[in-house]
C-alpha atoms as a PDB file:
ATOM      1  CA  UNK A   1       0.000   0.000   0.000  1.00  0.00           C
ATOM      2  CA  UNK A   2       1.328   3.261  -1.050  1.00  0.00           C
ATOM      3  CA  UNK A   3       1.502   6.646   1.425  1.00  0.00           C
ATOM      4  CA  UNK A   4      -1.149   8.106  -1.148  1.00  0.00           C
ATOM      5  CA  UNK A   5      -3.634   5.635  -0.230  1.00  0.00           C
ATOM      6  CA  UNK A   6      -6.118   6.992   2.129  1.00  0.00           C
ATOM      7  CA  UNK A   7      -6.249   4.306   5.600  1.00  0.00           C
ATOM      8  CA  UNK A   8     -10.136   2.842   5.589  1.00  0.00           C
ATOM      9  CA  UNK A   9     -10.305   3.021   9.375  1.00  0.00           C
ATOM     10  CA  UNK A  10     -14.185   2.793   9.689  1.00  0.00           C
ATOM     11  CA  UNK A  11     -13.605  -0.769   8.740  1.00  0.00           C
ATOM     12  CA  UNK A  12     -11.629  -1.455  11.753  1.00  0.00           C
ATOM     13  CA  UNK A  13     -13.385   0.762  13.985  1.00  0.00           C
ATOM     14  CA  UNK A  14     -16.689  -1.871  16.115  1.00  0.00           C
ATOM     15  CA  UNK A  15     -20.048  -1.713  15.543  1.00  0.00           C
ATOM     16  CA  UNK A  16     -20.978   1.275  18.476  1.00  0.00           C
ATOM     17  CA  UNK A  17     -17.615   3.769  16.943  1.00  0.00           C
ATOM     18  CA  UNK A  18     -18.772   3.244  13.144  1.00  0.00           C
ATOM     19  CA  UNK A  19     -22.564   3.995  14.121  1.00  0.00           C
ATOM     20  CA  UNK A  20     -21.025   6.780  16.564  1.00  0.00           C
ATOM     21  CA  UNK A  21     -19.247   8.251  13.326  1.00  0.00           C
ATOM     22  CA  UNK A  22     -21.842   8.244  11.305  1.00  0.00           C
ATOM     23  CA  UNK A  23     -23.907   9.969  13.764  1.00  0.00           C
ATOM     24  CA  UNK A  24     -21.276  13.020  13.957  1.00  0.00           C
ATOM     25  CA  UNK A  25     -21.182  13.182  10.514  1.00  0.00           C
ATOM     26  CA  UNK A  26     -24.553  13.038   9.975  1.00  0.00           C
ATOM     27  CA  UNK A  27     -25.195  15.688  12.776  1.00  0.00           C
ATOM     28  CA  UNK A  28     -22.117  18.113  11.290  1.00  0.00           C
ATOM     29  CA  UNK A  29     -24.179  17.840   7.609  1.00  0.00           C
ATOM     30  CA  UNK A  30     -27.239  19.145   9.466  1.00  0.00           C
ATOM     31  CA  UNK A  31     -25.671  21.531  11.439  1.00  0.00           C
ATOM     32  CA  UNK A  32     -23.984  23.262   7.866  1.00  0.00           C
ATOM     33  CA  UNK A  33     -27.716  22.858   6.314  1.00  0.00           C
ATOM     34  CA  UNK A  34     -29.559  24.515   9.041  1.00  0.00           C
ATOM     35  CA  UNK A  35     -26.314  27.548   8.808  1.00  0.00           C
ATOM     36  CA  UNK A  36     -26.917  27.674   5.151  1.00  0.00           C
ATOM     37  CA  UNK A  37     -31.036  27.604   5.452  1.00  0.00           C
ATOM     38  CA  UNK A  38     -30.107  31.127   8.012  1.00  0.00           C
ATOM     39  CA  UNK A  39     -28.282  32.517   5.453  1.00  0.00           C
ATOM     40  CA  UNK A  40     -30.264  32.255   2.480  1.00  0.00           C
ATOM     41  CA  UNK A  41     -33.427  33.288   5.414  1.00  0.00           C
ATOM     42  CA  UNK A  42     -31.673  36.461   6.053  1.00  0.00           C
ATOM     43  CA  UNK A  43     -30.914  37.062   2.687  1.00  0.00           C
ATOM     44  CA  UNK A  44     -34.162  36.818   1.923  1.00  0.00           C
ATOM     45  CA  UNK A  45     -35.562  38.966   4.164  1.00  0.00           C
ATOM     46  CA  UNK A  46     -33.279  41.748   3.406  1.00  0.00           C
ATOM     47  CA  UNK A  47     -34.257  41.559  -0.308  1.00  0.00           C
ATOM     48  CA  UNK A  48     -37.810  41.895   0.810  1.00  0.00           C
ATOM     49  CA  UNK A  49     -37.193  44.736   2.881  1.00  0.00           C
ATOM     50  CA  UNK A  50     -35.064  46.690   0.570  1.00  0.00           C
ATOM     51  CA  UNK A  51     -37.817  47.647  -1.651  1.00  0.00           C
ATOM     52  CA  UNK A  52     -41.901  49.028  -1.372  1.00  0.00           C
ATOM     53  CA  UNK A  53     -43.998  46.052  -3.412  1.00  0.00           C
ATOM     54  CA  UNK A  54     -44.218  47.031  -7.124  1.00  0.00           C
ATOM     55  CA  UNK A  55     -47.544  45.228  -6.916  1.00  0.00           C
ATOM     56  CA  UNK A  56     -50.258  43.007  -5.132  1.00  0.00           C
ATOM     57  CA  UNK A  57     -48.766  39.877  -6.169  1.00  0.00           C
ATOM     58  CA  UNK A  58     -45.460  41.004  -4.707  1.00  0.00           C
ATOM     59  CA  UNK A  59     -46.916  42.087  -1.593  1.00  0.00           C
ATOM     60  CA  UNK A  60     -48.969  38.938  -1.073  1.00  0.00           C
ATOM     61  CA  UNK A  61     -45.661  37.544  -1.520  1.00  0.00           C
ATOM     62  CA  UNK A  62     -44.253  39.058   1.334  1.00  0.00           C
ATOM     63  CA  UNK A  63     -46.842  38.822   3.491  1.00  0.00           C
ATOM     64  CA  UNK A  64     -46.892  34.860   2.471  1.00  0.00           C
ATOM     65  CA  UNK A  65     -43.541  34.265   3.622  1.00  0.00           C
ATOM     66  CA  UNK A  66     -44.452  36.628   6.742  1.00  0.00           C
ATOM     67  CA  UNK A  67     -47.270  34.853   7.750  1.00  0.00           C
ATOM     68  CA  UNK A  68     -45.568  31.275   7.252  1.00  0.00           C
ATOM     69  CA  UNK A  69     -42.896  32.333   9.749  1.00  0.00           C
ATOM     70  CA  UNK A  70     -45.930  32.835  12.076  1.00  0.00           C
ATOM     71  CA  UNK A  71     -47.352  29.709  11.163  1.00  0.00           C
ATOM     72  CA  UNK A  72     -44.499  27.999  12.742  1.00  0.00           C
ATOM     73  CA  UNK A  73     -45.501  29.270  15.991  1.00  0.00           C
ATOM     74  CA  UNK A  74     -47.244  27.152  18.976  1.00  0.00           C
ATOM     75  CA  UNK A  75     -50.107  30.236  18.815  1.00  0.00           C
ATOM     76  CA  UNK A  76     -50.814  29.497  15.138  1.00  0.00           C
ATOM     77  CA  UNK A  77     -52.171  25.668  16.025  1.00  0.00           C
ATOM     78  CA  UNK A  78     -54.903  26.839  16.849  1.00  0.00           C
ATOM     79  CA  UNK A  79     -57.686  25.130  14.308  1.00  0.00           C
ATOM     80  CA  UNK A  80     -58.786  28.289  14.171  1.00  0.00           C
ATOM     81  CA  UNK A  81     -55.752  30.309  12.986  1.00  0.00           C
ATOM     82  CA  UNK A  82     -54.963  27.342  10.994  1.00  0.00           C
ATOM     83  CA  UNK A  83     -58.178  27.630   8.611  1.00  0.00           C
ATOM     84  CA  UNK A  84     -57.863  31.440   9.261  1.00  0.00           C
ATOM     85  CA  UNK A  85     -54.337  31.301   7.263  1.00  0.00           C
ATOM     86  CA  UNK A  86     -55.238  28.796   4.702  1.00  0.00           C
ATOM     87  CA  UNK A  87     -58.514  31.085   3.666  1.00  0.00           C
ATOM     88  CA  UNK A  88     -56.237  33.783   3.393  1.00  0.00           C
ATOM     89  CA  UNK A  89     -53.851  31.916   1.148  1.00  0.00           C
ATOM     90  CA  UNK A  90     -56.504  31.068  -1.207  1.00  0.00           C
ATOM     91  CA  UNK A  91     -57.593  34.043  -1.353  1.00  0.00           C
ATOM     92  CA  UNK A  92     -54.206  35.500  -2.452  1.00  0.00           C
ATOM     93  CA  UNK A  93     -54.266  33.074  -4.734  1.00  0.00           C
ATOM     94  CA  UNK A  94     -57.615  33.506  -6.325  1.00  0.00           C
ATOM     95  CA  UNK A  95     -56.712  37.647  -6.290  1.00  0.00           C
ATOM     96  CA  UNK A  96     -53.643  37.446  -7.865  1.00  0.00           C
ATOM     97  CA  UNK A  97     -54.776  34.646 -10.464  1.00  0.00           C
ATOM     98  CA  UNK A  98     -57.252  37.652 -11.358  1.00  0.00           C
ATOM     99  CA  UNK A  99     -55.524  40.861 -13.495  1.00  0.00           C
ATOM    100  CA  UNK A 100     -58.600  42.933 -12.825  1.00  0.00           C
ATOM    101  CA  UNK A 101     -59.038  42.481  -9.140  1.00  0.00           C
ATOM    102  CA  UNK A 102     -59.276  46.069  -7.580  1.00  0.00           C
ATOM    103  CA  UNK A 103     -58.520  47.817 -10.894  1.00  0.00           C
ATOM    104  CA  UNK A 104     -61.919  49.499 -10.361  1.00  0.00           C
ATOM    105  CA  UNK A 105     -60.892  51.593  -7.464  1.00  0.00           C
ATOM    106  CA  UNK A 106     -60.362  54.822  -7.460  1.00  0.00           C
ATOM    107  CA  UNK A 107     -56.421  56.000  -7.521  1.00  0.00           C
ATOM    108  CA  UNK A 108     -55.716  57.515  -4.295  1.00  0.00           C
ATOM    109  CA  UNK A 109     -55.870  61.418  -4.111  1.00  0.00           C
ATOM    110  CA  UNK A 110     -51.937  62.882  -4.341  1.00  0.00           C
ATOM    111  CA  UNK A 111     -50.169  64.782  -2.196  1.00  0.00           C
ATOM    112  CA  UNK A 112     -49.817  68.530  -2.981  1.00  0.00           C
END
């Protein structure tokens, strides 16, 4: 065996060390994904609070992602908040599936 031949030590390791390994490995591959999963969070969030909404479909958006966060929440089990959120996700849906929801209004009077 050559020095450039990497040493396969988990076949000499017993049963409990190779399952104890695996274990930290597995646990150090979560760890990394949960860092990563913050990241691309915060990243996220900073996008969505850098700019106003261009639109209703972007602002649903944001308050989609808002509300989900809330979801998570031991409040939001509530039946009641539960079938409170999913009504309100369908009807972002349905509004934003229609171009000519709340066209009809009235443009809000400008500042002078």
């Amino acid at each position: 065996m050559s020095s450039d031949t990497p040493v396969p030590l988990d076949h000499h390791r017993g049963m409990a060390a190779q399952k104890a390994t695996e274990l930290r490995r597995l646990r150090a591959e979560v760890e990394a994904d949960e860092q990563m999963l913050r990241q691309r969070h915060n990243e996220l969030q900073a996008r969505l609070v850098a700019s106003p909404a261009e639109n209703w479909f972007a602002a649903s958006e944001k308050a989609r992602y808002l509300i989900n966060l809330l979801a998570g929440t031991p409040q939001a089990r509530d039946p009641r908040w539960k079938s409170l959120i999913a009504a309100l996700f369908d009807d972002f849906d349905r509004l934003s599936a229609d171009p000519g929801e709340g066209t009809d209004r009235a443009p809000p009077p400008e500042a002078s």
